[in-house]
N, C-alpha and C. Protein backbone atom coordinates (compact mmCIF):
# COMPACT_ATOMS: atom_id res chain seq x y z
N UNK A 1 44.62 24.48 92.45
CA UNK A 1 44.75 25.48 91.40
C UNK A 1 45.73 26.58 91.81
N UNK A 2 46.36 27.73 90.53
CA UNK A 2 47.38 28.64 91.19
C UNK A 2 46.17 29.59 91.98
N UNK A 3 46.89 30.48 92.48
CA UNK A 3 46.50 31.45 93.78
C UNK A 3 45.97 32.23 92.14
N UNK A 4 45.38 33.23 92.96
CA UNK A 4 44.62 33.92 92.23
C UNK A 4 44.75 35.47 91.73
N UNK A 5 45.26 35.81 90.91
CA UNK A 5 45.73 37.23 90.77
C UNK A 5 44.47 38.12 90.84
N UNK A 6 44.05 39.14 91.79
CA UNK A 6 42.57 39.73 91.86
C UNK A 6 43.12 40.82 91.18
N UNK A 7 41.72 41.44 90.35
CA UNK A 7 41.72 42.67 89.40
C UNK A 7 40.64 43.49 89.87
N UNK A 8 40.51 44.63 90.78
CA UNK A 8 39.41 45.00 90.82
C UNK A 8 39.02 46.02 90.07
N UNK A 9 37.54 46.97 90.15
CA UNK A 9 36.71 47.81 89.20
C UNK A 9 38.55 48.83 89.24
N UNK A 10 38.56 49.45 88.05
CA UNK A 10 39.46 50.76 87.96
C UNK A 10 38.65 52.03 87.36
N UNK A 11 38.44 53.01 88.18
CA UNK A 11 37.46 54.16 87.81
C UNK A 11 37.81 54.73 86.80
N UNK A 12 39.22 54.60 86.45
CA UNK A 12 39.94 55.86 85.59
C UNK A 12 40.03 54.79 83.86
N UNK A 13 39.81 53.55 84.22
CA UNK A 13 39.71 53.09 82.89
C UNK A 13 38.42 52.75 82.16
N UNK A 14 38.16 52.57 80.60
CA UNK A 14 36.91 52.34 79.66
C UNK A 14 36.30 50.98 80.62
N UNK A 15 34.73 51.80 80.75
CA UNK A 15 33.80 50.89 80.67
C UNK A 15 32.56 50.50 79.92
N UNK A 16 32.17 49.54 79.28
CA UNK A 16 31.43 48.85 78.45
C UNK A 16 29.86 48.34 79.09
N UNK A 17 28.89 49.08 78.83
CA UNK A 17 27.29 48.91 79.72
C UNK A 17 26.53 48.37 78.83
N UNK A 18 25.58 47.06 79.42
CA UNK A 18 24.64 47.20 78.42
C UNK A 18 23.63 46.52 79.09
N UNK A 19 22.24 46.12 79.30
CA UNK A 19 21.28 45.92 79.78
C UNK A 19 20.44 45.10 78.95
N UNK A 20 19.76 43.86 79.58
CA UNK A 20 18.94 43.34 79.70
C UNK A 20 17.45 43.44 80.15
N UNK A 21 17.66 42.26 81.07
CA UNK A 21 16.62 42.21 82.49
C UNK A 21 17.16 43.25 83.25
N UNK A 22 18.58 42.73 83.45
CA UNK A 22 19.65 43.34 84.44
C UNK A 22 20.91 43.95 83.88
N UNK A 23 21.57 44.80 84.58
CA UNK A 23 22.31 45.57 84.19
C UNK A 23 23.44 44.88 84.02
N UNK A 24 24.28 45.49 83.07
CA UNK A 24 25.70 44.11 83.30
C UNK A 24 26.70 45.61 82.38
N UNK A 25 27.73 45.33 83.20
CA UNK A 25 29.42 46.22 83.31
C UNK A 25 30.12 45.32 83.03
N UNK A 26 31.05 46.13 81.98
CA UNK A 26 32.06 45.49 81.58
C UNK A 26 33.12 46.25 81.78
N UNK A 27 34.44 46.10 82.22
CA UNK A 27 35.64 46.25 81.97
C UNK A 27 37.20 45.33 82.10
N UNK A 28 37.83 45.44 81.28
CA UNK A 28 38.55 44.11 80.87
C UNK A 28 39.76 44.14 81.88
N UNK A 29 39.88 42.29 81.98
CA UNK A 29 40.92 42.32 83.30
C UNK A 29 40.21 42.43 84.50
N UNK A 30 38.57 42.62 84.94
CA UNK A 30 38.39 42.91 86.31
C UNK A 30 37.69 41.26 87.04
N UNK A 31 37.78 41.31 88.03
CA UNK A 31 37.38 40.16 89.11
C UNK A 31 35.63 40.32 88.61
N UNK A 32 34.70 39.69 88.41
CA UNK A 32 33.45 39.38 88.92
C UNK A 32 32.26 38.37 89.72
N UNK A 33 31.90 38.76 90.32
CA UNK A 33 30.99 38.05 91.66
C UNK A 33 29.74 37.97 90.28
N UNK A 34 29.69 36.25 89.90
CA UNK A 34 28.79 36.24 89.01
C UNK A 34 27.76 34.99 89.43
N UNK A 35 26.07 34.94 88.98
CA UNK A 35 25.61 34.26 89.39
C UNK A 35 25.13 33.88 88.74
N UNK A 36 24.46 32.09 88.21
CA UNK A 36 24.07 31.20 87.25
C UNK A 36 22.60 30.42 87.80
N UNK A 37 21.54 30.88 87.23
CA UNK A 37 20.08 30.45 87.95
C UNK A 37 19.99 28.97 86.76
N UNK A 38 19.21 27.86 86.98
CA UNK A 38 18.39 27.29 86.49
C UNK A 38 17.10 27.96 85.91
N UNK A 39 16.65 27.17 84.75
CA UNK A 39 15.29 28.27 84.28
C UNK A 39 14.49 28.20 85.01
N UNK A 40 14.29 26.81 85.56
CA UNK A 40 12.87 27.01 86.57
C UNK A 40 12.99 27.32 87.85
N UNK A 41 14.27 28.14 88.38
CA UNK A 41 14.74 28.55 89.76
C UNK A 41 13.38 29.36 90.62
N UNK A 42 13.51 30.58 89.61
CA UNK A 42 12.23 31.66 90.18
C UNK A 42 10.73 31.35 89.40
N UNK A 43 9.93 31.14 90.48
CA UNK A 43 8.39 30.82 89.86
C UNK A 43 7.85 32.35 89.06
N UNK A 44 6.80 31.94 87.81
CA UNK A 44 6.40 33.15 87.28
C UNK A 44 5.77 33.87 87.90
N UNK A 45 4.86 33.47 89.14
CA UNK A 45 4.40 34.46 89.93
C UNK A 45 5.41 35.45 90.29
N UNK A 46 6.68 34.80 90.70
CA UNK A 46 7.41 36.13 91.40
C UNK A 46 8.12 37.21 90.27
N UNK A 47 8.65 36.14 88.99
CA UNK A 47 8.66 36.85 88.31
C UNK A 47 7.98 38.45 87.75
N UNK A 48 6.57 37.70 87.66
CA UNK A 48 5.92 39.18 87.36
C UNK A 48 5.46 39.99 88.47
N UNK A 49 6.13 39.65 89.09
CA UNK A 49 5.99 41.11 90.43
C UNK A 49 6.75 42.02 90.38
N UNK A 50 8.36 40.93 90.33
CA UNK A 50 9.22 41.89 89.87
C UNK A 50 9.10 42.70 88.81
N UNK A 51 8.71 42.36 87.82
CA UNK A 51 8.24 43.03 86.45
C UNK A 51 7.71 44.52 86.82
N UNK A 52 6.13 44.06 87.27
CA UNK A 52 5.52 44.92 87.80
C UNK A 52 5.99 46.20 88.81
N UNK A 53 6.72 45.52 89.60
CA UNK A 53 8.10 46.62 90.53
C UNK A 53 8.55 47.47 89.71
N UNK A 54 9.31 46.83 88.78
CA UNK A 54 10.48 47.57 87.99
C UNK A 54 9.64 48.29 86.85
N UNK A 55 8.55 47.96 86.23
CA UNK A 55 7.44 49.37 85.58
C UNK A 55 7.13 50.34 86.44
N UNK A 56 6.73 50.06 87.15
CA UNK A 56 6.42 51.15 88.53
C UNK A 56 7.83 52.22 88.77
N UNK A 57 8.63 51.67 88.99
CA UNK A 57 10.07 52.17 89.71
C UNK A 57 10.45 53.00 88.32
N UNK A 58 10.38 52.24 87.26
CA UNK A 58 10.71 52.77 85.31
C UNK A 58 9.68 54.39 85.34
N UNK A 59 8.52 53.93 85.34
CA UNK A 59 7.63 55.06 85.34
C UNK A 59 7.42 55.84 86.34
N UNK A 60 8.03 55.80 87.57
CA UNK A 60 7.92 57.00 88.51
C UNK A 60 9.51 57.63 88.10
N UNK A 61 9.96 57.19 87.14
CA UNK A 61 11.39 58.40 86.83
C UNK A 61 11.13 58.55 85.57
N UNK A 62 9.96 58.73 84.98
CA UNK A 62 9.75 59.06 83.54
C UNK A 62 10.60 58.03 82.05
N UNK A 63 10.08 56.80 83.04
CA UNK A 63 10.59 56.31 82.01
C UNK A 63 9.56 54.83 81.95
N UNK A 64 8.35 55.22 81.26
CA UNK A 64 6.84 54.85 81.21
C UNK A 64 7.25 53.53 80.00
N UNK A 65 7.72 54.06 78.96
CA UNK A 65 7.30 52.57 77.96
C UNK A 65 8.74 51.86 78.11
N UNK A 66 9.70 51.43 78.82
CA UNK A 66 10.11 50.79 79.36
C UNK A 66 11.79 50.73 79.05
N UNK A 67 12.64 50.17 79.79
CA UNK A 67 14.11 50.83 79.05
C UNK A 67 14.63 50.45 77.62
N UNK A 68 14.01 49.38 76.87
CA UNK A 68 14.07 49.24 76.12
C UNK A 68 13.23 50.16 74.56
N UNK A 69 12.54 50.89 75.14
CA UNK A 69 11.85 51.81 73.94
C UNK A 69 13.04 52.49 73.89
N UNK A 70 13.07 53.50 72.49
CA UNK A 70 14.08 54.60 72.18
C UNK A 70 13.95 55.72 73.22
N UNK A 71 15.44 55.97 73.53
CA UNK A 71 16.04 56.59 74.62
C UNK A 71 15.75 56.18 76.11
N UNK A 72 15.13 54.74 76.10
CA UNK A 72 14.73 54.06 77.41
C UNK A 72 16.11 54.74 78.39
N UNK A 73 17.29 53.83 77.77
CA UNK A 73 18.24 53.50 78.46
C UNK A 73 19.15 55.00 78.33
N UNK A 74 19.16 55.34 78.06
CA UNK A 74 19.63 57.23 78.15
C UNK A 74 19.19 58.19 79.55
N UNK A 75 17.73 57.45 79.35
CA UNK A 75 16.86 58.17 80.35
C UNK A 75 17.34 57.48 81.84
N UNK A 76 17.60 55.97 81.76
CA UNK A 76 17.83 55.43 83.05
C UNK A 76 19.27 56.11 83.69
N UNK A 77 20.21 55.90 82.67
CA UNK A 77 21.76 56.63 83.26
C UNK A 77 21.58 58.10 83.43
N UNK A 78 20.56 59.22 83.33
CA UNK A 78 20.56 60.59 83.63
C UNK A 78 20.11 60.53 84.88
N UNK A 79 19.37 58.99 85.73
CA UNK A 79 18.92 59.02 86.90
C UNK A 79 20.09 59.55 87.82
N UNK A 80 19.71 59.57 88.75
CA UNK A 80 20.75 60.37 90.24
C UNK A 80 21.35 58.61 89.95
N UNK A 81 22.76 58.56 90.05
CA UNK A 81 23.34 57.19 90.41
C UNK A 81 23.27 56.44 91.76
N UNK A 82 23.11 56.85 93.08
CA UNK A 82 22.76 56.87 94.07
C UNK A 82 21.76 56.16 93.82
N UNK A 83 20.04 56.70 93.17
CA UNK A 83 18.95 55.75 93.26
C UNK A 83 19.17 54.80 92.42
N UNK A 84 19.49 54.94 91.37
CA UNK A 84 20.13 54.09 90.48
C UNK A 84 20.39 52.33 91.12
N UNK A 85 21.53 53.07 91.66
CA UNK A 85 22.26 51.42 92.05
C UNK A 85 21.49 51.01 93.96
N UNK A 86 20.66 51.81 94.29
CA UNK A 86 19.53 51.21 94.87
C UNK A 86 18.98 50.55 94.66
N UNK A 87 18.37 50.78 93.27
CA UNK A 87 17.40 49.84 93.08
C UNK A 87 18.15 48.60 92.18
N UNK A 88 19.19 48.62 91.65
CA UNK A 88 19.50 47.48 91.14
C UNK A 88 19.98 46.91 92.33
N UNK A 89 20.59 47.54 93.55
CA UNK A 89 20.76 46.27 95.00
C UNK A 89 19.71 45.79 95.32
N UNK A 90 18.57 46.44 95.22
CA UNK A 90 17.32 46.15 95.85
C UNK A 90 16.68 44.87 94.64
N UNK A 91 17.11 45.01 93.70
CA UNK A 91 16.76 43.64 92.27
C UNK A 91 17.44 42.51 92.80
N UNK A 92 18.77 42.80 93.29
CA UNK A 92 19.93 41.50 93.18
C UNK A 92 19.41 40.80 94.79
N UNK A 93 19.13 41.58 95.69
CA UNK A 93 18.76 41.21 96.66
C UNK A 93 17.62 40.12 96.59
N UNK A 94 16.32 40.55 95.47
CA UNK A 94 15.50 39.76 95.96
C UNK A 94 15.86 38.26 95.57
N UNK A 95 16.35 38.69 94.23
CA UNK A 95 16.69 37.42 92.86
C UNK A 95 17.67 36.54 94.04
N UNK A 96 18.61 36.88 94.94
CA UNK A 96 19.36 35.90 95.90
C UNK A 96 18.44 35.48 97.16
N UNK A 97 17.52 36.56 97.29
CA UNK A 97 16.96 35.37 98.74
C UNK A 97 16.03 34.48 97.81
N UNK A 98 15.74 34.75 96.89
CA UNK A 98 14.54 33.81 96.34
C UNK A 98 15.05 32.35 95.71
N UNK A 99 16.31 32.46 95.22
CA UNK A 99 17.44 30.95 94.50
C UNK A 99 17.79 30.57 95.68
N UNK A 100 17.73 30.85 97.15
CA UNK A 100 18.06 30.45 98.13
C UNK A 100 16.69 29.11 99.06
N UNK A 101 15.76 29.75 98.65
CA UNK A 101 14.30 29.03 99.00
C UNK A 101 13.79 27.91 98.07
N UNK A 102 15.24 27.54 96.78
CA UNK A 102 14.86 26.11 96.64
C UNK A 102 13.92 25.45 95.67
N UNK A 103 13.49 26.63 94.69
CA UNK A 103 12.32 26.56 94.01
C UNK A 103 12.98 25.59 92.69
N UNK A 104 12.03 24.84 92.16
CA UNK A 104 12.44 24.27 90.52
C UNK A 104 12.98 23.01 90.92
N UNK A 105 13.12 22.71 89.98
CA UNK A 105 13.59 20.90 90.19
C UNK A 105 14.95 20.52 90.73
N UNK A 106 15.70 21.61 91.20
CA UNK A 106 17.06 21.67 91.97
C UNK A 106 17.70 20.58 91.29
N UNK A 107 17.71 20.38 90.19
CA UNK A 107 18.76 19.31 89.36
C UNK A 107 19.95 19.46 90.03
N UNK A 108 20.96 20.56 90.46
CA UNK A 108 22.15 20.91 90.71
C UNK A 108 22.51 19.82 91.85
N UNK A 109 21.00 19.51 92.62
CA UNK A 109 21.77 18.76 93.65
C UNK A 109 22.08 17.21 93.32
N UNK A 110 22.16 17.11 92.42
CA UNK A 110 22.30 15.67 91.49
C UNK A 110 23.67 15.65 91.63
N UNK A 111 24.20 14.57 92.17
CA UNK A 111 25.67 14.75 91.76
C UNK A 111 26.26 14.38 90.67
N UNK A 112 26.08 13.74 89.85
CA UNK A 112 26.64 14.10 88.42
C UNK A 112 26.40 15.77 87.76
N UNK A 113 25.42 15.87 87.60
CA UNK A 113 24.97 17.05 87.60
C UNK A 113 25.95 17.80 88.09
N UNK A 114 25.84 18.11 88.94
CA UNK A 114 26.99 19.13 90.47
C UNK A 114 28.18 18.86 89.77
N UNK A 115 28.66 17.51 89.77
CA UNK A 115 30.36 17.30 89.36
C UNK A 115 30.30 18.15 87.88
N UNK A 116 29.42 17.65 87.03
CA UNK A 116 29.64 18.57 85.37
C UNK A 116 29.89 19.91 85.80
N UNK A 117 29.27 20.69 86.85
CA UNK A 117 29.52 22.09 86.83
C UNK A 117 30.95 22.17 87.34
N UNK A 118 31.32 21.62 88.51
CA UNK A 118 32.81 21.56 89.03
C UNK A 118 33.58 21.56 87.59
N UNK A 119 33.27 20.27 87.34
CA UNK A 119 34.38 20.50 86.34
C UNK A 119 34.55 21.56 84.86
N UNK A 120 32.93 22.11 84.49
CA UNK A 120 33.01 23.14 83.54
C UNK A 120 33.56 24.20 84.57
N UNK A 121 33.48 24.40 85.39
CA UNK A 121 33.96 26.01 85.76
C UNK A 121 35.68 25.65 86.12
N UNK A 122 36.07 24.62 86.27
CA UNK A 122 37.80 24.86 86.59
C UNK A 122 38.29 24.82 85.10
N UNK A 123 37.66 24.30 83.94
CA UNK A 123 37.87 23.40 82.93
C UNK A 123 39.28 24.85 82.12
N UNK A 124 38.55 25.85 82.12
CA UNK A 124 39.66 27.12 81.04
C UNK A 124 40.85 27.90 82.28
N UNK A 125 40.43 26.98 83.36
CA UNK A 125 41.37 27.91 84.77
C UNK A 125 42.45 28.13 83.94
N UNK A 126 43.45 29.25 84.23
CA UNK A 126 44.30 29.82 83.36
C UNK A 126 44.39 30.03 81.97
N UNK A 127 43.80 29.46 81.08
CA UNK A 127 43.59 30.12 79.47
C UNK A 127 42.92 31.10 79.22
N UNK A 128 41.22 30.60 79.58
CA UNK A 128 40.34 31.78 79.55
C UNK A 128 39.75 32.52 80.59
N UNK A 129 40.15 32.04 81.96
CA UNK A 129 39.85 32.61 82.97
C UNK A 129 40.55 32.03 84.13
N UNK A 130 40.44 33.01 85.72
CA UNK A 130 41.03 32.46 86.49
C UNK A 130 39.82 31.90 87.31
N UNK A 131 39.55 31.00 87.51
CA UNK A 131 38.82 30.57 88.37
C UNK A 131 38.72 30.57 89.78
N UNK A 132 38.04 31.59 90.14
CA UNK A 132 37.75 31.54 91.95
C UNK A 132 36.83 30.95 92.31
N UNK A 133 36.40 31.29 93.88
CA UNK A 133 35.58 30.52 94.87
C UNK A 133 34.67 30.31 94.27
N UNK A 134 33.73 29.47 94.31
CA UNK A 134 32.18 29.17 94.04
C UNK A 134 31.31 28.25 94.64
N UNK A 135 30.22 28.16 94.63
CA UNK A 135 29.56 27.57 95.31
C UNK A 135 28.25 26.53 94.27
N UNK A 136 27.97 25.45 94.22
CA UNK A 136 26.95 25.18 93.44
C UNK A 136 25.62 24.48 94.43
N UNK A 137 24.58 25.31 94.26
CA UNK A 137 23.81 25.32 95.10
C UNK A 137 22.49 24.00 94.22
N UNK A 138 21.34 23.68 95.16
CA UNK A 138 20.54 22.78 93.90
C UNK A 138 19.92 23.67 92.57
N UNK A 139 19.83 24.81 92.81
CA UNK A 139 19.42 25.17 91.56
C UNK A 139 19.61 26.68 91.14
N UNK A 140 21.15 27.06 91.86
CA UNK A 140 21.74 27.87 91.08
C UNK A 140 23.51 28.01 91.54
N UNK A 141 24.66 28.93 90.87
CA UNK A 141 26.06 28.67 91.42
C UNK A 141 26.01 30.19 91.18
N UNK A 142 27.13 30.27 92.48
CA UNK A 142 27.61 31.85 92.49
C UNK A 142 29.41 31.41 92.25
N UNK A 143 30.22 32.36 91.54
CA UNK A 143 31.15 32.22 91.32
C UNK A 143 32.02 33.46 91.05
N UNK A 144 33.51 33.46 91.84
CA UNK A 144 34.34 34.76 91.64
C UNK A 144 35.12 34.03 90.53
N UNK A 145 35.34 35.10 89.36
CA UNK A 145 35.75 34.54 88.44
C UNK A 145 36.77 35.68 87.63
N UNK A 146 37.44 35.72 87.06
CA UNK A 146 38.50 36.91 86.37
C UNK A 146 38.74 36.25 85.02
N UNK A 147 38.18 36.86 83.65
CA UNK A 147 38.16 36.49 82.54
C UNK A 147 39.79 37.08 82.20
N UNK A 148 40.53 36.16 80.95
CA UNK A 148 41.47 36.73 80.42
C UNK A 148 41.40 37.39 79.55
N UNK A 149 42.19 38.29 78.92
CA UNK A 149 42.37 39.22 78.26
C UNK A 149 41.92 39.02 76.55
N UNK A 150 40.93 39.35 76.59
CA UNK A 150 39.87 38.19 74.86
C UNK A 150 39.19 37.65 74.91
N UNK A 151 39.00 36.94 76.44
CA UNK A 151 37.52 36.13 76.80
C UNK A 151 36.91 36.93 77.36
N UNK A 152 35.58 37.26 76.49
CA UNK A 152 34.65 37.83 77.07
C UNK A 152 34.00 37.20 78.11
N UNK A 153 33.34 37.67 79.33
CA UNK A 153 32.34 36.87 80.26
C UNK A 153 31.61 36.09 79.74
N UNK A 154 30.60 36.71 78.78
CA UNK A 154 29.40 35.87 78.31
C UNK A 154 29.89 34.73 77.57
N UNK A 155 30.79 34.63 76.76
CA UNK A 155 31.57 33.73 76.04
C UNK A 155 31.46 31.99 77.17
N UNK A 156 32.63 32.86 78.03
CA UNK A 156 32.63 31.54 79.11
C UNK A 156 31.46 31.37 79.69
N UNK A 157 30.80 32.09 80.12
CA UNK A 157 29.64 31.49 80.94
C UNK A 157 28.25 30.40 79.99
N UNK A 158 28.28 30.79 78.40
CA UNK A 158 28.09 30.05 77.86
C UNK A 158 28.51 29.06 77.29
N UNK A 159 29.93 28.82 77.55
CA UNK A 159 30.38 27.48 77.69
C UNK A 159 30.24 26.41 78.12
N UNK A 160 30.18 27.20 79.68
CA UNK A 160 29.47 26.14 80.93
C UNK A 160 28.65 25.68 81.17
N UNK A 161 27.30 26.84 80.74
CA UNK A 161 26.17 26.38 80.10
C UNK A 161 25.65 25.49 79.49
N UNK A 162 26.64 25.57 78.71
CA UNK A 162 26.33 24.94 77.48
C UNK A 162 26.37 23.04 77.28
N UNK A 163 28.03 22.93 78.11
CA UNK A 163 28.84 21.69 78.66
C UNK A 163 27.99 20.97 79.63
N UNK A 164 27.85 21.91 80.47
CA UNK A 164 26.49 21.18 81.68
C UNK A 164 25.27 20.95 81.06
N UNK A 165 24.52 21.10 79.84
CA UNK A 165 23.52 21.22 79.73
C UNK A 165 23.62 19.60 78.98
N UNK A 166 24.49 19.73 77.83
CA UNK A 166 24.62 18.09 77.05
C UNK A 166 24.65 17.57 78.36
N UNK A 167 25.44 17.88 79.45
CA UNK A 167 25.24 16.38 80.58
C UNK A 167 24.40 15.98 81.35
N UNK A 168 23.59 16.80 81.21
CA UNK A 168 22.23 16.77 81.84
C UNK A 168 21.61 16.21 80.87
N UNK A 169 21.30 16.26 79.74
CA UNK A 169 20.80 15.31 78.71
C UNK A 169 20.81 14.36 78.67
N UNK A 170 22.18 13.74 78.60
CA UNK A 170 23.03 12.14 78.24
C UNK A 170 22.37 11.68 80.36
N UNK A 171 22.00 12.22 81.20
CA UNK A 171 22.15 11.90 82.05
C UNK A 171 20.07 11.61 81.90
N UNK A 172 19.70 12.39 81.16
CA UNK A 172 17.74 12.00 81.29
C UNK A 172 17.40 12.93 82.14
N UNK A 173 18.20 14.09 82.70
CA UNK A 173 17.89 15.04 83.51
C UNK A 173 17.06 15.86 82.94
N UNK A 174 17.33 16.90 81.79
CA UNK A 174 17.13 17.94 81.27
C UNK A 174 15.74 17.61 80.40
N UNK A 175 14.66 18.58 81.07
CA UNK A 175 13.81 18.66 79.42
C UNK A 175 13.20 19.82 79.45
N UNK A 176 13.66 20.20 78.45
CA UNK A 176 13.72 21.87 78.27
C UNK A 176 14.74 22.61 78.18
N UNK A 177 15.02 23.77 78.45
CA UNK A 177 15.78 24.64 78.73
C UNK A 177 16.68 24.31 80.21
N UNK A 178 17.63 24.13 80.36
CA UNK A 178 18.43 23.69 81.85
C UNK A 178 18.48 25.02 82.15
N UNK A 179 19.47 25.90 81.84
CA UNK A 179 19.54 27.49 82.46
C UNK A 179 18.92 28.36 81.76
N UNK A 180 18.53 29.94 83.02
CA UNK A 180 18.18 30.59 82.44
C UNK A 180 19.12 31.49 81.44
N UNK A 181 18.82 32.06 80.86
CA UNK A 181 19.45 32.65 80.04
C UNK A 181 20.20 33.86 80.16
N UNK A 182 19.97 34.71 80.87
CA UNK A 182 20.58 35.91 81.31
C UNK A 182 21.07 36.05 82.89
N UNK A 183 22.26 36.09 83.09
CA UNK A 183 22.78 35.51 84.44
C UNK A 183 23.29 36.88 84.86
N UNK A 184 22.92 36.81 86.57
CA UNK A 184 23.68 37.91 87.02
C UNK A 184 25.01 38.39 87.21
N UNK A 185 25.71 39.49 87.28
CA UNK A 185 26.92 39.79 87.42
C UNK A 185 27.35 41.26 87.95
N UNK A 186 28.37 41.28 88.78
CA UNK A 186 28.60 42.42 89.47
C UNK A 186 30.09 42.44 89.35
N UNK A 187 31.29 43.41 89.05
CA UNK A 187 32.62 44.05 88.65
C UNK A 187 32.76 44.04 90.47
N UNK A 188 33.35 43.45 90.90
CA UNK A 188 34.24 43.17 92.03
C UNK A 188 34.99 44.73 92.41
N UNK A 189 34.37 45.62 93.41
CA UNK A 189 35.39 46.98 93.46
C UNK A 189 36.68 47.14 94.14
N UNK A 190 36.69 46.01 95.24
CA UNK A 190 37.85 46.52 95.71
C UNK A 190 38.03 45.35 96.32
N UNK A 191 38.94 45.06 97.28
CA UNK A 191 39.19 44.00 98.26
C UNK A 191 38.59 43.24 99.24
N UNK A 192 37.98 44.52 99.77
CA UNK A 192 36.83 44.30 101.00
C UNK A 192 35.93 43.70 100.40
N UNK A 193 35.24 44.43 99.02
CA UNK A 193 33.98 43.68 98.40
C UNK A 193 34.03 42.13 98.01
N UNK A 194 35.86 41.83 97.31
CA UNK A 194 35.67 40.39 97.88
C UNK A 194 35.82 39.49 98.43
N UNK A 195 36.26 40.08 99.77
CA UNK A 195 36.21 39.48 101.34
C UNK A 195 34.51 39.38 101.85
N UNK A 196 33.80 40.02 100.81
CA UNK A 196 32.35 40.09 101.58
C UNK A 196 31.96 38.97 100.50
N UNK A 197 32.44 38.90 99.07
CA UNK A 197 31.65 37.91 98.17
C UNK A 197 32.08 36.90 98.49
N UNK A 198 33.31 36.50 99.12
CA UNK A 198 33.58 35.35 99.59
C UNK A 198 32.87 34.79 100.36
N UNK A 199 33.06 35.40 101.49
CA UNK A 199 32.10 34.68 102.29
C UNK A 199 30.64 34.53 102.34
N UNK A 200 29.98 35.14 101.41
CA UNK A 200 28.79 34.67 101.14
C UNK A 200 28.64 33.57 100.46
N UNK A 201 29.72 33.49 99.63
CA UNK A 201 29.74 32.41 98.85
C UNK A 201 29.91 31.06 99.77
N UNK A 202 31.01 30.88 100.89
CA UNK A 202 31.54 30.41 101.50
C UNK A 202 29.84 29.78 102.54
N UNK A 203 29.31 30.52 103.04
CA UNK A 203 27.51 30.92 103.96
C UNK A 203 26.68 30.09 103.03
N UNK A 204 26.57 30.58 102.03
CA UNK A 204 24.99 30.30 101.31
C UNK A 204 24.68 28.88 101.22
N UNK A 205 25.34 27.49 101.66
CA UNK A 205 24.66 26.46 101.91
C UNK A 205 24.26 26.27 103.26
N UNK A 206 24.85 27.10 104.31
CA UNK A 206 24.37 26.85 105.93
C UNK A 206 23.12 28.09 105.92
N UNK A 207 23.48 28.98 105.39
CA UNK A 207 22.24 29.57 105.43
C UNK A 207 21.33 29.66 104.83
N UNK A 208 21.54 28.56 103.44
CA UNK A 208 19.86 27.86 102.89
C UNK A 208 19.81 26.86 103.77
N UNK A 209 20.08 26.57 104.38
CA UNK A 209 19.72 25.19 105.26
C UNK A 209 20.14 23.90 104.38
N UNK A 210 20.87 23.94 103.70
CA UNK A 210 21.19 22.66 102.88
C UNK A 210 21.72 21.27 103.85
N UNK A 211 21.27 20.34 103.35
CA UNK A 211 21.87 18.92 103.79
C UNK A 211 23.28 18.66 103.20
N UNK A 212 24.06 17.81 104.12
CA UNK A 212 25.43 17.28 103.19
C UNK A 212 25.13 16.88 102.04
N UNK A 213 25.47 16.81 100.87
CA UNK A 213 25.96 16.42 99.64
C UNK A 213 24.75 16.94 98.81
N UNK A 214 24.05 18.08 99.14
CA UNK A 214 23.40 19.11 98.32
C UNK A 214 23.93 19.97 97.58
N UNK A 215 25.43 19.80 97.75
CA UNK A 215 25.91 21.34 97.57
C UNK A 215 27.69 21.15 97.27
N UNK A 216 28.22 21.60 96.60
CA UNK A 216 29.51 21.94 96.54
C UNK A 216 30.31 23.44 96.60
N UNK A 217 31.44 23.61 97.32
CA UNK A 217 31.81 24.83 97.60
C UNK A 217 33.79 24.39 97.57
N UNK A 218 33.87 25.70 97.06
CA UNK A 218 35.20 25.80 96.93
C UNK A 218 35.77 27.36 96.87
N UNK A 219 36.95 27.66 97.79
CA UNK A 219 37.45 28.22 97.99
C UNK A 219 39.39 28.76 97.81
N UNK A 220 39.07 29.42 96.59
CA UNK A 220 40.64 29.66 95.81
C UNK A 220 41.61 30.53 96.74
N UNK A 221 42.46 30.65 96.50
CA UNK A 221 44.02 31.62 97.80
C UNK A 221 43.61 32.32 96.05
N UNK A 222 44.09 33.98 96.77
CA UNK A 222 44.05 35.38 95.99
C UNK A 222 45.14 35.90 96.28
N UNK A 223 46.09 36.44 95.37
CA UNK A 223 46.80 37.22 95.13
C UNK A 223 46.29 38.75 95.80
């Protein structure tokens, strides 16, 4: 593929917020370190702990019926930003050691399976996005990725979704829901940050302990 033109966060230009589960930033033209779970990746037990965490953490900053009630999310951005993006490191943290321990039917490590994702994520390289490093793990992919100028993130990532999911079908894989629905994502700030997402990306099958042909990884040249 071509080398990779990197765009990182720019402080001085419009940014676009909006919230879920998880927080998700937008600004157009930038690099993002984005991550794609299977639905049955995280068990509901852990799920509702986290839940339970994040009411707790919601209501010790006065913000009791949850960010989604009126002025939830008003109330969360008047927080100190500092604790703020604590605790969303302290969210992203757990959600990655936990897709790392293997949980759910790890379809990903199927290799048909695996190849459909290879090939949905290079599939718009240069139209709708530039495609960087990624990794596809059994039952989730992390990926550096730079949308073009009109493709929204969510757009493409439900593409891929979407493409992998018929092939998991036609394949007798899928029953149910294949991915979850709301995928993580973080605005790439500077250089260093993705010299650090790289190589995690580059790590995360030796340090899940994965076997050969569990796993696919690829690594793009950056501008």
């Amino acid at each position: 593929m071509d080398r990779i033109p990197f765009q990182p966060y720019n402080p001085r230009a419009p940014v676009f917020s909006y919230r879920r589960n998880l927080p998700h930033w937008r600004q157009d033209g930038c690099t993002y370190f984005v991550t794609l779970r299977l639905a049955d990746s995280i068990p509901r037990r852990i799920l509702l702990a986290w839940e339970q965490e994040r009411k707790a953490w919601l209501s010790a900053h006065g913000i009791a019926q949850g960010l989604h009630a009126p002025g939830g999310d008003e109330r969360y951005q008047a927080i100190d930003a500092r604790g703020r993006r604590a605790f969303e490191k302290r969210q992203a943290h757990q959600l990655h050691l936990e897709l790392d321990r293997g949980h759910g039917s790890c379809l990903l490590a199927r290799t048909a399976i695996r190849e459909a994702v290879q090939d949905a994520l290079g599939h718009f390289h240069g139209q709708r996005c530039w495609c960087g490093d990624w990794v596809i793990m059994p039952n989730h992919v992390h990926w550096l990725v730079r949308p073009v100028q009109g493709w929204p993130l969510e757009g493409i990532l439900n593409s891929i979704k979407g493409f992998v999911s018929v092939k998991a079908s036609a394949q007798g894989a899928k029953t149910g829901r294949l991915w979850q629905a709301e995928s993580y994502d973080h605005i790439v700030r500077n250089r260093e940050e993705l010299e650090v997402f790289r190589k995690y990306i580059a790590d995360n099958p030796r340090k899940a302990h994965l076997s050969s042909g569990r796993f696919a990884v690829y690594q793009a040249e950056w501008i």
